[in-house]
PDB file of N, CA and C in Angstrom:
ATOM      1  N   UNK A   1     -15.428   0.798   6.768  1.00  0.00           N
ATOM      2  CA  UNK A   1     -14.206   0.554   6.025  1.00  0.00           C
ATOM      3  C   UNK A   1     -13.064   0.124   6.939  1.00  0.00           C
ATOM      4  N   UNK A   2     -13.231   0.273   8.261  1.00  0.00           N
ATOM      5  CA  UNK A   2     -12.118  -0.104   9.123  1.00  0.00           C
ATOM      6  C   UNK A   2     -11.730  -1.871   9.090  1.00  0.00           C
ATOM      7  N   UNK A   3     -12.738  -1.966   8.908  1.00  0.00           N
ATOM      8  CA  UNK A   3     -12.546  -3.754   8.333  1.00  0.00           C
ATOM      9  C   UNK A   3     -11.380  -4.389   7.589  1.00  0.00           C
ATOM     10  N   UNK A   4     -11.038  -3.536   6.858  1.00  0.00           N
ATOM     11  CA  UNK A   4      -9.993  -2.947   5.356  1.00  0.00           C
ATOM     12  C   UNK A   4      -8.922  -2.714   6.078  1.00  0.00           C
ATOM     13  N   UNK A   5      -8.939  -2.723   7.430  1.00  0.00           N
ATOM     14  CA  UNK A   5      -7.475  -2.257   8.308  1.00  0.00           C
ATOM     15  C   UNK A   5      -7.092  -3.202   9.264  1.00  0.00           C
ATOM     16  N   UNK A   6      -6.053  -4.112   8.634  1.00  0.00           N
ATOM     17  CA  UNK A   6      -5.881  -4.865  10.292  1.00  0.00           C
ATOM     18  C   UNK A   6      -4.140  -4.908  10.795  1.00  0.00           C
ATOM     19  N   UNK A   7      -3.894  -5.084  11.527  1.00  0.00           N
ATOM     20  CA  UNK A   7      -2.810  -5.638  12.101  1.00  0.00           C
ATOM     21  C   UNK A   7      -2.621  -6.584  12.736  1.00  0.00           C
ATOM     22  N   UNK A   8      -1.191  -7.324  11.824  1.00  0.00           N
ATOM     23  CA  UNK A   8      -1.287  -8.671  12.240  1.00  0.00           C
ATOM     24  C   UNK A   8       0.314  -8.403  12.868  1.00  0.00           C
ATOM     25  N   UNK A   9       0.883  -9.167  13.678  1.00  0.00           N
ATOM     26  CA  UNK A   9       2.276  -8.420  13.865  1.00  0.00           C
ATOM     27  C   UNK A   9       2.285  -7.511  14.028  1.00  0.00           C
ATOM     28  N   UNK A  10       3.541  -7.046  13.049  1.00  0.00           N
ATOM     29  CA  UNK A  10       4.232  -5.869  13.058  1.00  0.00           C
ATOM     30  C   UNK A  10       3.798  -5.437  11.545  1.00  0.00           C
ATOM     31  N   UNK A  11       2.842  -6.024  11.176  1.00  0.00           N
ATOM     32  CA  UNK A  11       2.189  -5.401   9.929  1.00  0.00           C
ATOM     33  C   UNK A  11       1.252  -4.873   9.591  1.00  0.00           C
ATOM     34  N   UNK A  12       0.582  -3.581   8.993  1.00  0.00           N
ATOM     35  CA  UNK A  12      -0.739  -2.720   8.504  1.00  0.00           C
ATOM     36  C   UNK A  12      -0.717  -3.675   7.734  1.00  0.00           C
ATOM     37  N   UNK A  13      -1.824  -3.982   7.400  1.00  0.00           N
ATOM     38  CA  UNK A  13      -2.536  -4.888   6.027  1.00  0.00           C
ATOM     39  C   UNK A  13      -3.949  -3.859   6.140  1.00  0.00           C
ATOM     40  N   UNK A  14      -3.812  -3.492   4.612  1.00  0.00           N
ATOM     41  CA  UNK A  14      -4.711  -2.686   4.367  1.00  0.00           C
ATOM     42  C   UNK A  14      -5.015  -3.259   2.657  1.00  0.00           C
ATOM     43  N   UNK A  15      -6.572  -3.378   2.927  1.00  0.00           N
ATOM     44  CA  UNK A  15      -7.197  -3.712   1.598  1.00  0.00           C
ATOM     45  C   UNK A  15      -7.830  -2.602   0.770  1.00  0.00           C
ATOM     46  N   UNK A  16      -7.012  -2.399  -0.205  1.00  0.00           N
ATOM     47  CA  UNK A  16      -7.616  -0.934  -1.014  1.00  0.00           C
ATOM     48  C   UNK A  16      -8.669  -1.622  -2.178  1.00  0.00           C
ATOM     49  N   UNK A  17      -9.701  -0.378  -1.879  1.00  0.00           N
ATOM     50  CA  UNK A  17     -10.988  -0.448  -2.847  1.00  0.00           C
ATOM     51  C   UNK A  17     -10.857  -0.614  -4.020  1.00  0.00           C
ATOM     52  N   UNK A  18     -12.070  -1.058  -4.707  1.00  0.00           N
ATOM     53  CA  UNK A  18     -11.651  -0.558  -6.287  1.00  0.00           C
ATOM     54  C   UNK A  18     -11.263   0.048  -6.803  1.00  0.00           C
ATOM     55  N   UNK A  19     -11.634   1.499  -6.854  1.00  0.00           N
ATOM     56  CA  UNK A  19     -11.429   2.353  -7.266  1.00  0.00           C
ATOM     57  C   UNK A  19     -10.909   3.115  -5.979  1.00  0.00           C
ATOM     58  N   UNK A  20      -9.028   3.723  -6.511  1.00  0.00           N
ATOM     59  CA  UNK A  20      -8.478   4.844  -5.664  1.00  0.00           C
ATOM     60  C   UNK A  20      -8.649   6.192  -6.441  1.00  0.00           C
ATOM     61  N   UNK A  21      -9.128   6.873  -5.865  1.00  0.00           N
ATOM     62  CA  UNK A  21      -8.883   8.345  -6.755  1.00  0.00           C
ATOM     63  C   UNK A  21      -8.810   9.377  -5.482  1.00  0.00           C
ATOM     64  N   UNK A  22      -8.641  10.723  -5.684  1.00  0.00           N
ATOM     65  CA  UNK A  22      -8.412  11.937  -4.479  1.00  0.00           C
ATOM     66  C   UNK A  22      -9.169  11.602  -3.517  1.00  0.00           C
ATOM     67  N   UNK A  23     -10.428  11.440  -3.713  1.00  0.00           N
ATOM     68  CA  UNK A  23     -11.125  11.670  -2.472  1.00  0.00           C
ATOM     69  C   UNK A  23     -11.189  10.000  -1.566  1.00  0.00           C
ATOM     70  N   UNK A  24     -10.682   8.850  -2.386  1.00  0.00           N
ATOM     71  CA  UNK A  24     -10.402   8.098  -0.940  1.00  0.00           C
ATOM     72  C   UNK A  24      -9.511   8.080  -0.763  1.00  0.00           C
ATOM     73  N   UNK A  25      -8.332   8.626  -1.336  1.00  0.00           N
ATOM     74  CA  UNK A  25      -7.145   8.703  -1.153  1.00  0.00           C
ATOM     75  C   UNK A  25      -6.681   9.356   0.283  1.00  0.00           C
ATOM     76  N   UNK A  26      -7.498  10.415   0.497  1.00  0.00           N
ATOM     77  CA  UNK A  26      -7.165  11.322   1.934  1.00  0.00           C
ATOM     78  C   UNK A  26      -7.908  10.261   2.639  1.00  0.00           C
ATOM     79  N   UNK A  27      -8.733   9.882   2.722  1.00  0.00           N
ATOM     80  CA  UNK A  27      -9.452   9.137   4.326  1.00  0.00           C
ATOM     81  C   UNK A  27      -8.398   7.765   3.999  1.00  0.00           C
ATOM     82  N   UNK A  28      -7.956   7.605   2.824  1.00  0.00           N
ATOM     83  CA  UNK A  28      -7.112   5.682   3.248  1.00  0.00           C
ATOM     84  C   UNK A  28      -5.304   6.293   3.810  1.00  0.00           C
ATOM     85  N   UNK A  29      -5.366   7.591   3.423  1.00  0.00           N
ATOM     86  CA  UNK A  29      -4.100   7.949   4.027  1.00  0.00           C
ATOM     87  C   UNK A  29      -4.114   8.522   5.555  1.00  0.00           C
ATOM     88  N   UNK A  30      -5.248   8.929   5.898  1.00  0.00           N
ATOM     89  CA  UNK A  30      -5.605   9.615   7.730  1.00  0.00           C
ATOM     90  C   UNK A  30      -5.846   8.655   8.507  1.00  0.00           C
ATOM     91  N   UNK A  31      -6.075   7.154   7.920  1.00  0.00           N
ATOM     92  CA  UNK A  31      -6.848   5.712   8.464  1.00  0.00           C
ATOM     93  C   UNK A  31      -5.245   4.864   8.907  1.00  0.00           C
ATOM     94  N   UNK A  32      -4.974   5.054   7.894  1.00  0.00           N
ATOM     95  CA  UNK A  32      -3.403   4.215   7.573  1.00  0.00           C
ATOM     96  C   UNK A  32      -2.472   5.327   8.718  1.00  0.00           C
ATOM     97  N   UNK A  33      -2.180   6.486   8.599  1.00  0.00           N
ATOM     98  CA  UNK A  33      -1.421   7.277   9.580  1.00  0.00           C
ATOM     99  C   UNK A  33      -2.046   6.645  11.115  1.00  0.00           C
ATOM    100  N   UNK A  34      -3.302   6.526  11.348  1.00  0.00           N
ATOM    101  CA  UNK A  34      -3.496   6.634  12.728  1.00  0.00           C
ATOM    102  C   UNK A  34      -3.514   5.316  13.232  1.00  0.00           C
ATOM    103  N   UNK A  35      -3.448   4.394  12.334  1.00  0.00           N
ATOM    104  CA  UNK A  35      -3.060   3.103  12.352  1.00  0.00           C
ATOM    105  C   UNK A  35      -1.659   2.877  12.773  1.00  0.00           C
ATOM    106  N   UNK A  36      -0.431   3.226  11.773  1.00  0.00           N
ATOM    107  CA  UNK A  36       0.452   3.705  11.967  1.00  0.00           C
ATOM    108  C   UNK A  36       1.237   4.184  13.382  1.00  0.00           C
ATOM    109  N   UNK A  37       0.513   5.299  13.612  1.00  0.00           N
ATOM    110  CA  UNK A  37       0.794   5.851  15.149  1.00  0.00           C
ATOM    111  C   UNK A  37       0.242   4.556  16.235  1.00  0.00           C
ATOM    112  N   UNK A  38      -1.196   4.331  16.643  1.00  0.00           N
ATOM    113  CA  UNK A  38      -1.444   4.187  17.281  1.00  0.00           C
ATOM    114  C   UNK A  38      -1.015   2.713  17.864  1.00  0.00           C
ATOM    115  N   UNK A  39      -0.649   1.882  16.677  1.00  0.00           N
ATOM    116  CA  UNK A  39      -0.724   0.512  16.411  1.00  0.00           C
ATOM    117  C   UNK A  39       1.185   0.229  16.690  1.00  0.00           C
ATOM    118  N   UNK A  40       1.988   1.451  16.385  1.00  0.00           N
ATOM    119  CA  UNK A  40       3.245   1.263  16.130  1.00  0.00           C
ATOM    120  C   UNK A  40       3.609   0.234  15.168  1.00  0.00           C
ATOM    121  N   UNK A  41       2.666   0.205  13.852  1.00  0.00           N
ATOM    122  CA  UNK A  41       3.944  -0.794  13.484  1.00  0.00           C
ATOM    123  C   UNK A  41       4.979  -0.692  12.603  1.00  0.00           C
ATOM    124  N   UNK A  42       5.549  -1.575  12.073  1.00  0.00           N
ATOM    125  CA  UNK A  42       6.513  -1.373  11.657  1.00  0.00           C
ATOM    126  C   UNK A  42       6.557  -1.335   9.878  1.00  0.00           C
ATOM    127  N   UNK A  43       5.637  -2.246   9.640  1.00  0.00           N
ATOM    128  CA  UNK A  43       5.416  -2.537   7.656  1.00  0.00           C
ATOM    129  C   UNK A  43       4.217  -2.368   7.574  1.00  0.00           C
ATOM    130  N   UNK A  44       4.303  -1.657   6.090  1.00  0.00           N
ATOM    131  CA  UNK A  44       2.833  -1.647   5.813  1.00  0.00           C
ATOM    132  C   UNK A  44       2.664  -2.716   3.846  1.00  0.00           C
ATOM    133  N   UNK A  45       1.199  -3.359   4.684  1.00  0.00           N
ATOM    134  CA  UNK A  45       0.571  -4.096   3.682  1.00  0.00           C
ATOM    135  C   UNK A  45      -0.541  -3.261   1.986  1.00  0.00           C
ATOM    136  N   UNK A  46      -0.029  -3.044   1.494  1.00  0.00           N
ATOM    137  CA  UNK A  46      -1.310  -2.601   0.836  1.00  0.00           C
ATOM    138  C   UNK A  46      -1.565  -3.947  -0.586  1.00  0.00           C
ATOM    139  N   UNK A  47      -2.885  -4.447  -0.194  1.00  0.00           N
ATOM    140  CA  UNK A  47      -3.587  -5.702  -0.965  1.00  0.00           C
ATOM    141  C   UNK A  47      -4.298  -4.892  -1.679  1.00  0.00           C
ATOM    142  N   UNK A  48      -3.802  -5.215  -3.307  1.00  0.00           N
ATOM    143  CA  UNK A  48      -5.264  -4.696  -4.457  1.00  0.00           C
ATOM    144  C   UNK A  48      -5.912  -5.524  -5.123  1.00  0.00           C
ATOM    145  N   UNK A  49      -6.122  -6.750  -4.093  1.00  0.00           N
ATOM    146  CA  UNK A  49      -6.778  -7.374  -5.072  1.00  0.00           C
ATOM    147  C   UNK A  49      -8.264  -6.819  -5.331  1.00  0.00           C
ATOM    148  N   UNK A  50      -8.771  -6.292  -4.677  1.00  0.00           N
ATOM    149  CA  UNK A  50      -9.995  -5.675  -5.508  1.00  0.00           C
ATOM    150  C   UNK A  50     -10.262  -4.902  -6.468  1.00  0.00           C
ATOM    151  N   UNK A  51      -8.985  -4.004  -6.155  1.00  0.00           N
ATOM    152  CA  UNK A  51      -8.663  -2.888  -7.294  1.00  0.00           C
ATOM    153  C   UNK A  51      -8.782  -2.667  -8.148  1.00  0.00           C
ATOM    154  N   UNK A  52      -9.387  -2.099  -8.965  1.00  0.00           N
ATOM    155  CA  UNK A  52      -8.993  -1.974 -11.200  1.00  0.00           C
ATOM    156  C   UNK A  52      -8.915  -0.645 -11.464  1.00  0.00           C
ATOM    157  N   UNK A  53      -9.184   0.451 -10.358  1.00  0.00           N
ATOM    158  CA  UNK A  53      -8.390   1.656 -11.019  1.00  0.00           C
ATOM    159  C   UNK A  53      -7.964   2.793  -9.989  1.00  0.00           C
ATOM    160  N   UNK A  54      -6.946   3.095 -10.379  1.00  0.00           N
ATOM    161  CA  UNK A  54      -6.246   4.005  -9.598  1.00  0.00           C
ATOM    162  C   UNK A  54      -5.335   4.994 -10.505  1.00  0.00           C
ATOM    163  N   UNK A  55      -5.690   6.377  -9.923  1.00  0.00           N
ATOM    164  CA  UNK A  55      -4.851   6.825 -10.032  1.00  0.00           C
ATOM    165  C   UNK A  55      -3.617   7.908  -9.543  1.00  0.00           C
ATOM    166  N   UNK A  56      -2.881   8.507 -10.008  1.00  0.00           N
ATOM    167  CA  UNK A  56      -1.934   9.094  -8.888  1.00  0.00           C
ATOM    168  C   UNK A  56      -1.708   9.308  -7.679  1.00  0.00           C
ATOM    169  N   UNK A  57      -3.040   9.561  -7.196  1.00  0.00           N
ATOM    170  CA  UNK A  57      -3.273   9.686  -5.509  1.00  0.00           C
ATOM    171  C   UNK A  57      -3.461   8.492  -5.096  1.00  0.00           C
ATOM    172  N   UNK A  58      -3.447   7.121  -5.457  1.00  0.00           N
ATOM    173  CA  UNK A  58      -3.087   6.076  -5.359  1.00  0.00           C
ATOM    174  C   UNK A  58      -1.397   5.644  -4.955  1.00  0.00           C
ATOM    175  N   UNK A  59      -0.761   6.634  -5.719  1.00  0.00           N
ATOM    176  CA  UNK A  59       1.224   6.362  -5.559  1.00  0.00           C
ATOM    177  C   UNK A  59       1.481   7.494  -4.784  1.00  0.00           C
ATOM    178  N   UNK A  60       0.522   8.644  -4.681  1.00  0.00           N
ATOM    179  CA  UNK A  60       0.565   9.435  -3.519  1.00  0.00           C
ATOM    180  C   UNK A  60       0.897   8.648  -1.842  1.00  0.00           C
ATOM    181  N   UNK A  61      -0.313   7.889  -1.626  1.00  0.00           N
ATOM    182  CA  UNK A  61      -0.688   7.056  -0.465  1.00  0.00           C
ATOM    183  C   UNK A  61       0.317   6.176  -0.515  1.00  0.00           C
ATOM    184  N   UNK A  62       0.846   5.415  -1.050  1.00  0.00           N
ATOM    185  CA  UNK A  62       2.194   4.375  -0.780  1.00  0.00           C
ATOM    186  C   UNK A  62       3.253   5.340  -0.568  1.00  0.00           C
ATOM    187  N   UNK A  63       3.781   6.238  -1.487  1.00  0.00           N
ATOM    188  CA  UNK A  63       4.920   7.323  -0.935  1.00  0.00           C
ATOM    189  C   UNK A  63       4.608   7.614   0.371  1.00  0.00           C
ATOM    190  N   UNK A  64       3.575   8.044   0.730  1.00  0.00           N
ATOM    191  CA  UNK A  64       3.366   8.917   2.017  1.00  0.00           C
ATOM    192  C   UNK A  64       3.810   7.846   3.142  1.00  0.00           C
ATOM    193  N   UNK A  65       2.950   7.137   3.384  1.00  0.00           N
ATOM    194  CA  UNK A  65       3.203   5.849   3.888  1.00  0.00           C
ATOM    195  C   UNK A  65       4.766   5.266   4.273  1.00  0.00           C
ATOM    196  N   UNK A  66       5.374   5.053   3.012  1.00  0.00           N
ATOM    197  CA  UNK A  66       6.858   4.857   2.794  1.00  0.00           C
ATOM    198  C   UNK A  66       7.366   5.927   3.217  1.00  0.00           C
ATOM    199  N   UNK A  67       6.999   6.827   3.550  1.00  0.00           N
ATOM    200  CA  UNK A  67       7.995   8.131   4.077  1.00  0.00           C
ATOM    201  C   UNK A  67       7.657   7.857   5.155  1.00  0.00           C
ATOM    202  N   UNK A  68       6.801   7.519   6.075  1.00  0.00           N
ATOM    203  CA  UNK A  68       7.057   7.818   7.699  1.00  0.00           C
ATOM    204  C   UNK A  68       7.443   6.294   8.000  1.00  0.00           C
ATOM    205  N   UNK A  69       7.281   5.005   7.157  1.00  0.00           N
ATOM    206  CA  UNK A  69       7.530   3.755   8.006  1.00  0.00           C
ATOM    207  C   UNK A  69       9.005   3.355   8.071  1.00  0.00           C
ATOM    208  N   UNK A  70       9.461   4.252   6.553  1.00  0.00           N
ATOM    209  CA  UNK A  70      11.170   4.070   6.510  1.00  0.00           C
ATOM    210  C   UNK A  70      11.680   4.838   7.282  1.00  0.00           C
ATOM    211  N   UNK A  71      11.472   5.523   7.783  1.00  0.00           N
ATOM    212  CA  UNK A  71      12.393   6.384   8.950  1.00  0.00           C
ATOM    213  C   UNK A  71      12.712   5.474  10.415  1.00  0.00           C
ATOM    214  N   UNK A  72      12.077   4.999  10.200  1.00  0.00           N
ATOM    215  CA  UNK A  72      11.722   3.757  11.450  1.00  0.00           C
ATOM    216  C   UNK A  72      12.283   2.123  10.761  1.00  0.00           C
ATOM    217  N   UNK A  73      13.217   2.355   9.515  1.00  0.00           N
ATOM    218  CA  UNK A  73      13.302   0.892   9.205  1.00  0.00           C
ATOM    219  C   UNK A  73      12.162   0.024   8.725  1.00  0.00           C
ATOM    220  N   UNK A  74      10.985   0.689   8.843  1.00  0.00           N
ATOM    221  CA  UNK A  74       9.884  -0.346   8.218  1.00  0.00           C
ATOM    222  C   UNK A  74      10.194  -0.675   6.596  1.00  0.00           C
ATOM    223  N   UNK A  75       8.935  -1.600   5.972  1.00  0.00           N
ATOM    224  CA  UNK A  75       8.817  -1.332   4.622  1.00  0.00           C
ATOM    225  C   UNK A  75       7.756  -1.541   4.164  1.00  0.00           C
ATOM    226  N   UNK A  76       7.577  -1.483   3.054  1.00  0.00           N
ATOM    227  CA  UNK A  76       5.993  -1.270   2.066  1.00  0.00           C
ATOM    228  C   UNK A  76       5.701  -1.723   0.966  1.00  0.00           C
ATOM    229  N   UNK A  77       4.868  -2.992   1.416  1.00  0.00           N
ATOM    230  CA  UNK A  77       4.932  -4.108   0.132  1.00  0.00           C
ATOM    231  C   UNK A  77       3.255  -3.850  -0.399  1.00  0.00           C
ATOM    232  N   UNK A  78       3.571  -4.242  -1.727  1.00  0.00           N
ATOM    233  CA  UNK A  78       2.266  -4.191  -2.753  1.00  0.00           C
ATOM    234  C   UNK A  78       2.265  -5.614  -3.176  1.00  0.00           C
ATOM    235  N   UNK A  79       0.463  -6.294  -2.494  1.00  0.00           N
ATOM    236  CA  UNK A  79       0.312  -7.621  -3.009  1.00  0.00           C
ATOM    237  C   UNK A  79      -0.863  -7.525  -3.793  1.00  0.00           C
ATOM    238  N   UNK A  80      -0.923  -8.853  -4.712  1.00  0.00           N
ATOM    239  CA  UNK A  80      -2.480  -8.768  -5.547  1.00  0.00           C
ATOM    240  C   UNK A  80      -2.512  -7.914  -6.441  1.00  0.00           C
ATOM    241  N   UNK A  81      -1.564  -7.359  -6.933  1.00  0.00           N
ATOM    242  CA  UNK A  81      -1.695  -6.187  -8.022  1.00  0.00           C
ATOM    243  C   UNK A  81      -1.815  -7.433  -9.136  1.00  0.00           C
ATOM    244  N   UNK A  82      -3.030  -6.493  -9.933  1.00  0.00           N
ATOM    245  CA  UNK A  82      -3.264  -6.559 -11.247  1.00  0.00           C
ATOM    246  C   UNK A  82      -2.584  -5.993 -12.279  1.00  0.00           C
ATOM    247  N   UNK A  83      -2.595  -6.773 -13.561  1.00  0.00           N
ATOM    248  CA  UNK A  83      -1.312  -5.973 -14.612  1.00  0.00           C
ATOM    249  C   UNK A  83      -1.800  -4.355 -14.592  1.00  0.00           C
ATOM    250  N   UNK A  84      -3.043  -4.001 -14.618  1.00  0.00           N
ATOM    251  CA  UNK A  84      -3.100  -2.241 -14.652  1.00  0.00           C
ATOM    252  C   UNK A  84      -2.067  -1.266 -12.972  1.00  0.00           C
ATOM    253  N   UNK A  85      -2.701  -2.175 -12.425  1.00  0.00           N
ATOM    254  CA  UNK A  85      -1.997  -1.825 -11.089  1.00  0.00           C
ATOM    255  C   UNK A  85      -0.892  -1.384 -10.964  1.00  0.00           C
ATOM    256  N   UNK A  86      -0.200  -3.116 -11.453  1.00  0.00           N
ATOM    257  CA  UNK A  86       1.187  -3.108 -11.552  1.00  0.00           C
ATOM    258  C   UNK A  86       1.880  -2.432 -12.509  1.00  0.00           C
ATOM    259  N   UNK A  87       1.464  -2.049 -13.590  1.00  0.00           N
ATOM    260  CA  UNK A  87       2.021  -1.578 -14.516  1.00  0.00           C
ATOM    261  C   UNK A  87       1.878  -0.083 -13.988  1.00  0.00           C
ATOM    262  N   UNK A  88       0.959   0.790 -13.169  1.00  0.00           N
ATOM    263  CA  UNK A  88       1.276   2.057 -12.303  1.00  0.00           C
ATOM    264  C   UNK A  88       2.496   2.140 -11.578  1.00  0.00           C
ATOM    265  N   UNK A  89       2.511   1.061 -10.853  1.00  0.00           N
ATOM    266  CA  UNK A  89       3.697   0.714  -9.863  1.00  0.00           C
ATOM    267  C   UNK A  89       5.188   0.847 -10.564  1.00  0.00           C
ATOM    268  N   UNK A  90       5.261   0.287 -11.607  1.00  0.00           N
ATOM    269  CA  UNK A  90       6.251   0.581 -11.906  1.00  0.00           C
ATOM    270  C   UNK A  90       6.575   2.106 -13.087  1.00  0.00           C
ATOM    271  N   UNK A  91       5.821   2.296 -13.689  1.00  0.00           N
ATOM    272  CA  UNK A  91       5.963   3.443 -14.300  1.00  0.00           C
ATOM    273  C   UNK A  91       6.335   4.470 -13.353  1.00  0.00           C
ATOM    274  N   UNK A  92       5.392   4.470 -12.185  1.00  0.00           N
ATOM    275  CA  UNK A  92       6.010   5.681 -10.970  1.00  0.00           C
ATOM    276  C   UNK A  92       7.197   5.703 -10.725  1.00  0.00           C
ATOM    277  N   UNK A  93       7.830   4.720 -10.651  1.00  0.00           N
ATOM    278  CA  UNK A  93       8.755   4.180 -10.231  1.00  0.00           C
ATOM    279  C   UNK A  93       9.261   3.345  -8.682  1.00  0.00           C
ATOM    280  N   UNK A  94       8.040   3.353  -8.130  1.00  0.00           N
ATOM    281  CA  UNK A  94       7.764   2.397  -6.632  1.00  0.00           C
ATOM    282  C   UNK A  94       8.374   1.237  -6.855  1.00  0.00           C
ATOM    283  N   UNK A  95       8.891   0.898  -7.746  1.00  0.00           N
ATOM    284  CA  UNK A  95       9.390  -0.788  -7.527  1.00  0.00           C
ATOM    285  C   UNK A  95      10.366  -0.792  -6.995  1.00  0.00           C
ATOM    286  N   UNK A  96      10.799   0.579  -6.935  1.00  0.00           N
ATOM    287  CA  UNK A  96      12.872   1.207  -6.243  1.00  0.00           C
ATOM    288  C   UNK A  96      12.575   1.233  -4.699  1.00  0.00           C
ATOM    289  N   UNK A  97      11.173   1.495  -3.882  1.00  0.00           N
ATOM    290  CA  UNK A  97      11.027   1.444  -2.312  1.00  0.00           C
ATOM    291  C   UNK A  97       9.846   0.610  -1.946  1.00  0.00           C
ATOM    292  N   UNK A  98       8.991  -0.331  -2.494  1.00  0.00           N
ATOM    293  CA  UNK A  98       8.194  -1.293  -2.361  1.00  0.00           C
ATOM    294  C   UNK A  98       8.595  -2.240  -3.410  1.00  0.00           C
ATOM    295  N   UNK A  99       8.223  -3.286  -2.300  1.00  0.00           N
ATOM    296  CA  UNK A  99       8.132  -4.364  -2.495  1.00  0.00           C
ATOM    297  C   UNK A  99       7.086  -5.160  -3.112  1.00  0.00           C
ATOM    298  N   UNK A 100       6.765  -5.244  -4.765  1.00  0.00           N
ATOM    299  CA  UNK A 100       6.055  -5.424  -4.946  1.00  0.00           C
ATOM    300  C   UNK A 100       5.831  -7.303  -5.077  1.00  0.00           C
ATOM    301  N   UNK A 101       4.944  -7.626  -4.362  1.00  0.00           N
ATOM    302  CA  UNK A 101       4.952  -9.285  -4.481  1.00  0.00           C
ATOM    303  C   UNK A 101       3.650 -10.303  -5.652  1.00  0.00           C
ATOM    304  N   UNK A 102       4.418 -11.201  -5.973  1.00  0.00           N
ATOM    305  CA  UNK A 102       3.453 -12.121  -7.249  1.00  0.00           C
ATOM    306  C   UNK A 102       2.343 -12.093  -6.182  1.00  0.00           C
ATOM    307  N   UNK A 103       0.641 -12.227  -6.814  1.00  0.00           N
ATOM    308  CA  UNK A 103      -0.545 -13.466  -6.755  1.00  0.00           C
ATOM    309  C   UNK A 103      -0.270 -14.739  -5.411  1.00  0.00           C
ATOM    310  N   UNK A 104       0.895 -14.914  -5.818  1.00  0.00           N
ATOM    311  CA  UNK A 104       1.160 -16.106  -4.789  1.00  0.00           C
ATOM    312  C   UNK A 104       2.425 -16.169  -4.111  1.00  0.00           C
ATOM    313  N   UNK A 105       2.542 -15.075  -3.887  1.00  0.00           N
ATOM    314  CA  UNK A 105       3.519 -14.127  -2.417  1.00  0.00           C
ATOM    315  C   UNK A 105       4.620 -14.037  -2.540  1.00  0.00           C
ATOM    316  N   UNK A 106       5.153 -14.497  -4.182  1.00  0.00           N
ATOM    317  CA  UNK A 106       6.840 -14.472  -4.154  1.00  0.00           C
ATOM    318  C   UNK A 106       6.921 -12.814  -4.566  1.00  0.00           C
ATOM    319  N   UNK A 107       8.347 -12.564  -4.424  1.00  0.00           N
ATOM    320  CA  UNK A 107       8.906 -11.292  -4.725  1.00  0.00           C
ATOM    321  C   UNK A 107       9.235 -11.281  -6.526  1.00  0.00           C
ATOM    322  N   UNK A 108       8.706 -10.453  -7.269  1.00  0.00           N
ATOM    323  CA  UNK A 108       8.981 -10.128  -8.764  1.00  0.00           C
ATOM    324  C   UNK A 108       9.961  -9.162  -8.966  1.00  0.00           C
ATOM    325  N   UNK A 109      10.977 -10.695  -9.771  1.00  0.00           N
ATOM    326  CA  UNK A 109      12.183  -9.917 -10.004  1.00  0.00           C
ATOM    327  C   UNK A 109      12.196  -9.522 -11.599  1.00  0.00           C
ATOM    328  N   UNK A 110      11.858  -8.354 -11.664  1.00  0.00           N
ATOM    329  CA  UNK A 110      12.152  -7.579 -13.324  1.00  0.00           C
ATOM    330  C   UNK A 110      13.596  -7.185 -13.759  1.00  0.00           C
TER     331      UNK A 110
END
């Protein structure tokens, strides 16, 4: 799964699975932290385009994330979301500290 993890820049780009639920939720959040640390960077990527279901421990892992990269000025964009996706994203209310971006990389202004 480390494949799913790269850094390009100053950016984590991380490709989340189909399916997020608890239990990949802890290994994509211990993968992403040590990435994080080890890599220093500064933004993190999370791509769903594979995605079709997630849940809470899905907006768990972007909060968490968003809590240690903003302390540092980073930020935390969501690309490739699907309307189920996206429609999580904003019900949580993540659209207030990620950046969620269109299919074809613009920023969606609601």
């Amino acid at each position: 799964m480390d494949e799913d993890y790269k850094v390009i820049d100053n950016y984590l780009m991380i490709r989340m699975p189909a399916e997020i639920d608890h239990h990949q939720s802890v290994d994509i959040s211990k993968r992403a932290d040590r990435y994080i640390v080890s890599k220093q960077v500064g933004n993190v990527v999370f791509d769903f385009e594979r995605t079709t279901f997630m849940d809470s421990s899905g907006v768990g892992i972007i909060l968490g994330r968003y809590r240690k990269i903003s302390c540092f000025g980073g930020k935390v964009y969501a690309v490739n979301a699907g309307s189920r996706i996206r429609r999580l994203l904003l019900l949580s209310g993540l659209e207030n500290i990620v950046e969620i971006m269109e299919r074809g990389g613009e920023q969606k202004d609601d």
